[in-house]
Protein backbone atom coordinates (compact mmCIF):
# COMPACT_ATOMS: atom_id res chain seq x y z
CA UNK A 1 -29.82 -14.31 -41.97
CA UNK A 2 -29.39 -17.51 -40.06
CA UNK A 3 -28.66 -20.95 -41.73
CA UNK A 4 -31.95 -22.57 -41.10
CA UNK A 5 -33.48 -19.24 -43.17
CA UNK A 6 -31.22 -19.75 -45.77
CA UNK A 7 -31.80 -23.05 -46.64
CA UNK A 8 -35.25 -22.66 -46.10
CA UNK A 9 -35.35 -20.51 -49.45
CA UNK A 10 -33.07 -22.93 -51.38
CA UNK A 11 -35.25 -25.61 -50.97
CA UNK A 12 -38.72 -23.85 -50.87
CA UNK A 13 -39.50 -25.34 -47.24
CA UNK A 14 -41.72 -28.09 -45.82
CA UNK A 15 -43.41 -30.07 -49.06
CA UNK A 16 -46.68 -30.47 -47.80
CA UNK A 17 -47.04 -32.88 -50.87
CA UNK A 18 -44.56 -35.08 -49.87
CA UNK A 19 -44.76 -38.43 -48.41
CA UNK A 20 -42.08 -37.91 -46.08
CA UNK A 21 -43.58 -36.32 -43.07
CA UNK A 22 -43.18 -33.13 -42.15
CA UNK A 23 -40.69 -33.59 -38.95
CA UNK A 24 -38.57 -35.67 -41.30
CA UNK A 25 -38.67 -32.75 -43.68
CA UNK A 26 -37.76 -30.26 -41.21
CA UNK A 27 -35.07 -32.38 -39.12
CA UNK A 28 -33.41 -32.39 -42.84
CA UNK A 29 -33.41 -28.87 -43.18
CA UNK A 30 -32.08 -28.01 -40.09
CA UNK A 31 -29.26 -30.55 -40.83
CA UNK A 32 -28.33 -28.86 -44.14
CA UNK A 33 -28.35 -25.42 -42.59
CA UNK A 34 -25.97 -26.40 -40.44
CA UNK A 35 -23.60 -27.41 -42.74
CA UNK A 36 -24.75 -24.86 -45.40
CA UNK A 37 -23.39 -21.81 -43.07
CA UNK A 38 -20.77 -23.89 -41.23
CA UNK A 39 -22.26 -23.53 -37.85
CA UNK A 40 -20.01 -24.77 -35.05
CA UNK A 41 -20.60 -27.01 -31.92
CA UNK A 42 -22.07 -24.44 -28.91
CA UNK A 43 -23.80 -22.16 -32.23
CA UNK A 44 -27.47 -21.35 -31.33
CA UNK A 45 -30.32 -22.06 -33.67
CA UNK A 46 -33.91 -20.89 -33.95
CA UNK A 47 -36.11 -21.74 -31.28
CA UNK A 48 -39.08 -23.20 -31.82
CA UNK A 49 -41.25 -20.36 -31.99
CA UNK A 50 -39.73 -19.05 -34.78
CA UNK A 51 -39.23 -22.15 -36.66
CA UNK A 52 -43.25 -22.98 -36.33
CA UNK A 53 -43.55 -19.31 -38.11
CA UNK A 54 -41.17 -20.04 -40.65
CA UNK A 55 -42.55 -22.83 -42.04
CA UNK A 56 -46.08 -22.47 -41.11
CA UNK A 57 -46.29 -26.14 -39.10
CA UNK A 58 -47.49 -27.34 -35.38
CA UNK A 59 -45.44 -26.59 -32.63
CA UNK A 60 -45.41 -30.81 -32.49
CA UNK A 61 -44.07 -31.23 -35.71
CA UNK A 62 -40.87 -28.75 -34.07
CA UNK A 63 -40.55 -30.58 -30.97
CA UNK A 64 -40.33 -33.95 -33.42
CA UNK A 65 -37.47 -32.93 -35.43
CA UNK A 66 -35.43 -31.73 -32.38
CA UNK A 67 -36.13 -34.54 -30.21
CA UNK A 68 -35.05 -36.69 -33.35
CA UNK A 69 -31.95 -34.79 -33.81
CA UNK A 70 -31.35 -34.75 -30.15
CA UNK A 71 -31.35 -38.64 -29.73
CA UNK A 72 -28.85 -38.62 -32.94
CA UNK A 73 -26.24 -36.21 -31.46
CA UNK A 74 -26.77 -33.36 -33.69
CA UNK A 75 -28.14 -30.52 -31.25
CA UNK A 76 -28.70 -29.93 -27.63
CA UNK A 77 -31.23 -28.45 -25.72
CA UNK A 78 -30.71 -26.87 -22.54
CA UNK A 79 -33.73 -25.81 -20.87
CA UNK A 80 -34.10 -22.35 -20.51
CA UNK A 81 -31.30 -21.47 -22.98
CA UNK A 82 -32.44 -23.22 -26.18
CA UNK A 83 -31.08 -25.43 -29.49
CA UNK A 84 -27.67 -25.40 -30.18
CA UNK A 85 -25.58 -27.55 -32.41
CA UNK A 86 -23.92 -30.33 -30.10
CA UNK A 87 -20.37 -31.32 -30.03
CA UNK A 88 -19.67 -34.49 -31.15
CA UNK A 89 -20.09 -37.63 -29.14
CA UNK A 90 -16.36 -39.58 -27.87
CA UNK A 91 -17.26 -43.29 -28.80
CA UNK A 92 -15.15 -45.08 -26.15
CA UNK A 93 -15.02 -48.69 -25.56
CA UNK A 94 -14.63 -49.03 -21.89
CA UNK A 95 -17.47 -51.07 -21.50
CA UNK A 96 -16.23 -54.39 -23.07
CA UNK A 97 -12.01 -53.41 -22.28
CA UNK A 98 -10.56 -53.30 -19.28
CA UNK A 99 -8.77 -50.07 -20.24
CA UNK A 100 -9.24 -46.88 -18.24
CA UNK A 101 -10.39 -43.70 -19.05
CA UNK A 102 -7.38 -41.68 -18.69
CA UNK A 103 -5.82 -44.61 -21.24
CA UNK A 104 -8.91 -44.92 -23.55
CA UNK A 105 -8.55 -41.01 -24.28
CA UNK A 106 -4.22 -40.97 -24.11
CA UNK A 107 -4.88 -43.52 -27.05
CA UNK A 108 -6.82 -41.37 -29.07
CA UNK A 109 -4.44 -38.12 -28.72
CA UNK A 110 -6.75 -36.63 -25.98
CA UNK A 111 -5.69 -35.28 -22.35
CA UNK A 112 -8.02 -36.65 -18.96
CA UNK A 113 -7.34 -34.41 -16.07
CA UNK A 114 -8.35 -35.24 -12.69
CA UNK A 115 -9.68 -33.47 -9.58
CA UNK A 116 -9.15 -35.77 -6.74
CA UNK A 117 -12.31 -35.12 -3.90
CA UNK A 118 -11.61 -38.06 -2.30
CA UNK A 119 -8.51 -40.34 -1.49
CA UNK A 120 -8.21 -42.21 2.02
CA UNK A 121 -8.96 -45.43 3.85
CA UNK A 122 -12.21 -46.35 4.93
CA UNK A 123 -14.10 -49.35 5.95
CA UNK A 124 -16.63 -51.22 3.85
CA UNK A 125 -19.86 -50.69 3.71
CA UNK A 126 -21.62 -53.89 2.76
CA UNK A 127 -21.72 -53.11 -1.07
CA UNK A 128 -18.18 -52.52 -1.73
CA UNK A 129 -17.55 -55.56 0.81
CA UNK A 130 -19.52 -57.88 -1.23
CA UNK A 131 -18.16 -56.14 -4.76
CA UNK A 132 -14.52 -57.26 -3.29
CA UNK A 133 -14.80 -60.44 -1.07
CA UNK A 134 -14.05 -58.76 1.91
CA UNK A 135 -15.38 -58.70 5.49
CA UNK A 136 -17.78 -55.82 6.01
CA UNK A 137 -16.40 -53.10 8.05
CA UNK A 138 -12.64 -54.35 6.52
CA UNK A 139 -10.29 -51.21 5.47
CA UNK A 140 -10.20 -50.47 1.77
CA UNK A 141 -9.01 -47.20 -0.04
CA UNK A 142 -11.24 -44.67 -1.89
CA UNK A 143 -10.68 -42.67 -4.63
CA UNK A 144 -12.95 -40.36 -5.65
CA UNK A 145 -12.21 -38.24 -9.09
CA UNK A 146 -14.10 -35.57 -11.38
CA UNK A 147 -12.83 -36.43 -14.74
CA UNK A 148 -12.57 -33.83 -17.53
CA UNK A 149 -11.43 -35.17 -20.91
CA UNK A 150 -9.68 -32.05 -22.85
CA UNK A 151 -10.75 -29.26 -20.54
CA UNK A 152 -14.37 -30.38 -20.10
CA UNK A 153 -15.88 -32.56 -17.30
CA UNK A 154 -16.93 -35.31 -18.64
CA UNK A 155 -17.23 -37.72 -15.48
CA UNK A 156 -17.58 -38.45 -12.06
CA UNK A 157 -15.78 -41.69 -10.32
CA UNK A 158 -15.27 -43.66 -6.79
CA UNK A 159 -12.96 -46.62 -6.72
CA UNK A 160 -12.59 -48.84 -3.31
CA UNK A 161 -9.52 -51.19 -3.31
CA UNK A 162 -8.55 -54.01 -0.63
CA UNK A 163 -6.17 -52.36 1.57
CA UNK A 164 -3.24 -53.76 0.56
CA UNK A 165 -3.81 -53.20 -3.10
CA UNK A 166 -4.73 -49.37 -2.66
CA UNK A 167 -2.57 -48.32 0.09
CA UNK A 168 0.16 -47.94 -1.85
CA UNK A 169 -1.67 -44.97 -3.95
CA UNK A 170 -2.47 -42.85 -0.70
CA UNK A 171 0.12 -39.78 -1.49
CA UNK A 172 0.31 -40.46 -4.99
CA UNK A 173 -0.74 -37.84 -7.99
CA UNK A 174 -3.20 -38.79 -9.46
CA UNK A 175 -4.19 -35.62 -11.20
CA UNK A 176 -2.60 -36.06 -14.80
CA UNK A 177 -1.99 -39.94 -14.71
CA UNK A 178 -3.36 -43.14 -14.64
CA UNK A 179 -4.26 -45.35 -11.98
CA UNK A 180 -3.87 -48.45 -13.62
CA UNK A 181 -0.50 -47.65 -14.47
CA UNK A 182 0.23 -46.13 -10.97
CA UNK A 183 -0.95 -50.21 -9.93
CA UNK A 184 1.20 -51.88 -12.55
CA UNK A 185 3.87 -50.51 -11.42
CA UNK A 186 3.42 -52.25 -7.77
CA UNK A 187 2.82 -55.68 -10.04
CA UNK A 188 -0.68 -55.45 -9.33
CA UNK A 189 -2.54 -55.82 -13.13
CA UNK A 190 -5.91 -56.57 -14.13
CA UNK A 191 -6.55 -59.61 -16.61
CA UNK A 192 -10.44 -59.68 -16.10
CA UNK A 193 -13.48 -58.89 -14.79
CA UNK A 194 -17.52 -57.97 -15.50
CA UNK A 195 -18.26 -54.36 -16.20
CA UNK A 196 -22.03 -53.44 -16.45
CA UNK A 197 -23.32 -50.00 -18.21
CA UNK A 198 -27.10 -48.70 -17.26
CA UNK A 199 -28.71 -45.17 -17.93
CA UNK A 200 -29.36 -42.99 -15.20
CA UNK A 201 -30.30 -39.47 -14.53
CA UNK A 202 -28.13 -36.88 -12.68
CA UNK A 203 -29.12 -35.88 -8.88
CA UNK A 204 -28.73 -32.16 -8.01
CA UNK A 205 -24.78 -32.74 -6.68
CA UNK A 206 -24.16 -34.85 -9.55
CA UNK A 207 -25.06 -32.21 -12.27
CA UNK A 208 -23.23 -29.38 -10.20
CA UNK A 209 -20.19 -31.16 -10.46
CA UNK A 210 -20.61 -32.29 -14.10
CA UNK A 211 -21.95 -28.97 -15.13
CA UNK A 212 -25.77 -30.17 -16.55
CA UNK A 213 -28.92 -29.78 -15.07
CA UNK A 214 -30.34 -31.90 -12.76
CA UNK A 215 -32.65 -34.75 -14.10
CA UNK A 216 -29.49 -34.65 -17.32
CA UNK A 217 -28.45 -38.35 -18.93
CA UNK A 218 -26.30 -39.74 -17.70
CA UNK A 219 -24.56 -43.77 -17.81
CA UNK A 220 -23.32 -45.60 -15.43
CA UNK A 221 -20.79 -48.27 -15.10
CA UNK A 222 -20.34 -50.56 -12.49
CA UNK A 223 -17.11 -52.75 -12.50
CA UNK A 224 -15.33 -55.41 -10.66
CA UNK A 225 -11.56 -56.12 -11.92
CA UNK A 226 -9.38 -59.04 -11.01
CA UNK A 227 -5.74 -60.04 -11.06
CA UNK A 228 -4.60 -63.71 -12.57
CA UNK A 229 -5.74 -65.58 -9.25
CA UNK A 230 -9.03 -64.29 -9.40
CA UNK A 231 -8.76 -61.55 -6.45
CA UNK A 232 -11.20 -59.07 -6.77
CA UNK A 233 -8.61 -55.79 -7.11
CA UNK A 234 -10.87 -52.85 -7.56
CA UNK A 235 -14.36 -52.32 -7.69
CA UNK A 236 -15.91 -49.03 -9.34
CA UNK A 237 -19.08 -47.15 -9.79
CA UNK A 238 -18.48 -44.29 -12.74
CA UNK A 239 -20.96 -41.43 -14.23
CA UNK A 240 -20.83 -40.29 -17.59
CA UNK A 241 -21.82 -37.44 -19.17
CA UNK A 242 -24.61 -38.76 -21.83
CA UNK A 243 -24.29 -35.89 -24.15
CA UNK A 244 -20.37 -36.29 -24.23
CA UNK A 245 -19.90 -39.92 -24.42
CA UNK A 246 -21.56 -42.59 -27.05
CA UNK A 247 -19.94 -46.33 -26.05
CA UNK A 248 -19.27 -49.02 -28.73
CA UNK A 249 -19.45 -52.57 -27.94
CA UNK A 250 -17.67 -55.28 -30.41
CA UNK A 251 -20.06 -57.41 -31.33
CA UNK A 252 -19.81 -61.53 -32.87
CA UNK A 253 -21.62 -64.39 -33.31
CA UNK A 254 -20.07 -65.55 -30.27
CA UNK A 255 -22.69 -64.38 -27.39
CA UNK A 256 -20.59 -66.27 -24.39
CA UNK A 257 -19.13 -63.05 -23.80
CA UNK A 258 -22.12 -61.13 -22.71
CA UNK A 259 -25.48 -61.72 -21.07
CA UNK A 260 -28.50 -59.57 -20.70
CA UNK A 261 -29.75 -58.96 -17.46
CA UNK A 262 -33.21 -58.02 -16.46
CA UNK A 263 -33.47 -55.88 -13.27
CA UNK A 264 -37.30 -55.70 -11.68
């Protein structure tokens, strides 16, 4: 008997007497089945056939409760596969920190492993020229990286540097460490810098690499760091997984710090 069945008969179902409504109702139910039996991120739950036959409501009223316990973190659907119960969100705070990944998660007792796909000069195209005050066409160094937090890919990320700030990384591994620190040690540090995040959706290579399905959440963040003098010292465009990753933002009275932009 699964969980959802169980509590089902502990509580006597969907109230149809209620003024709660019955998606609420149900979203609760599946909640305290859940923890009732225990169930485990990656467990399956009933589809939504068989919950609109259990409790004798709309195919709707289903699709409510899920999508409601979707956009909380609570379950996953996968299309095809079905409902599971989802593994909990990271909150990370790279967003409004200049701190990397591979530090954000070392800092929390995790382990970021990298798979370097790309890591040479190039010149700039007219994006990454203008992201760090250089002539277009003027060498910079790529890095390209599939990040996996704890076993588990998690993102995808390309950061261009002014030559002489990223040759110095060509050879290095950057596999199991961080890049930051890798440019520390050559005296090269960030102090600040404007770091945007916007939603997105996965393209077909994207979700291969990431392991989702294309069309899948995903967040971007675009970043420009600079040293002390102001010199722009990397510039990066990141992917995150939006059913791994939930990003917290300090927040004060003081707005001077942040701005809302509107993009047509």
């Amino acid at each position: 008997m699964n969980a959802i069945t169980t509590t089902a008969e502990a509580t006597g179902g969907i109230d149809r007497d209620s003024t709660a409504p019955m998606y609420d109702q149900l979203r609760q139910l599946i909640l305290d089945g859940i923890v009732r039996d225990g169930l485990q991120p990656g467990d399956a739950l009933p589809g939504e056939h068989r919950l609109c036959e259990q409790y004798g409501i709309s195919r709707t009223v289903v699709r409510q409760a899920l999508a409601q316990l979707e956009h909380e973190g609570a379950v996953e659907r996968i299309k095809g596969k079905g409902t599971f119960v989802a593994r909990p969100r990271t909150s990370e705070s790279l967003v409004h920190t200049l701190v990397g990944l591979f530090d954000e998660v070392e800092r929390r007792g995790g382990h970021v492993h990298s798979e370097v796909l790309r890591h040479e000069l190039i010149e700039a195209d007219a994006e990454v020229a203008a992201a760090l005050e250089v002539d277009e066409g003027a060498p910079v160094v790529v890095l390209t990286r599939l990040r996996y937090v704890d076993g588990e890919a998690w993102s995808l990320s390309t950061t261009w540097m002014p030559r002489e700030i990223g040759e110095p990384t060509l050879g290095a591994d950057l596999r199991d460490s961080s890049l930051y620190a890798l440019l520390a040690d050559h005296g090269v540090v960030a102090t600040h810098g404007v770091r945007s995040a916007e939603a997105t959706v996965a393209t077909h290579e994207q979700a291969a690499q990431l392991g989702l399905s294309a069309g899948s959440a995903l967040l971007r963040l675009r970043s420009v760091s600079r040293d002390e003098s102001g010199q722009p010292i990397e510039f990066f465009v990141a992917y995150h997984r939006g059913d791994r990753s939930r990003f917290e933002f300090r927040l004060s009275t003081d707005n001077s710090q942040g701005s809302l932009v509107h993009v047509p």
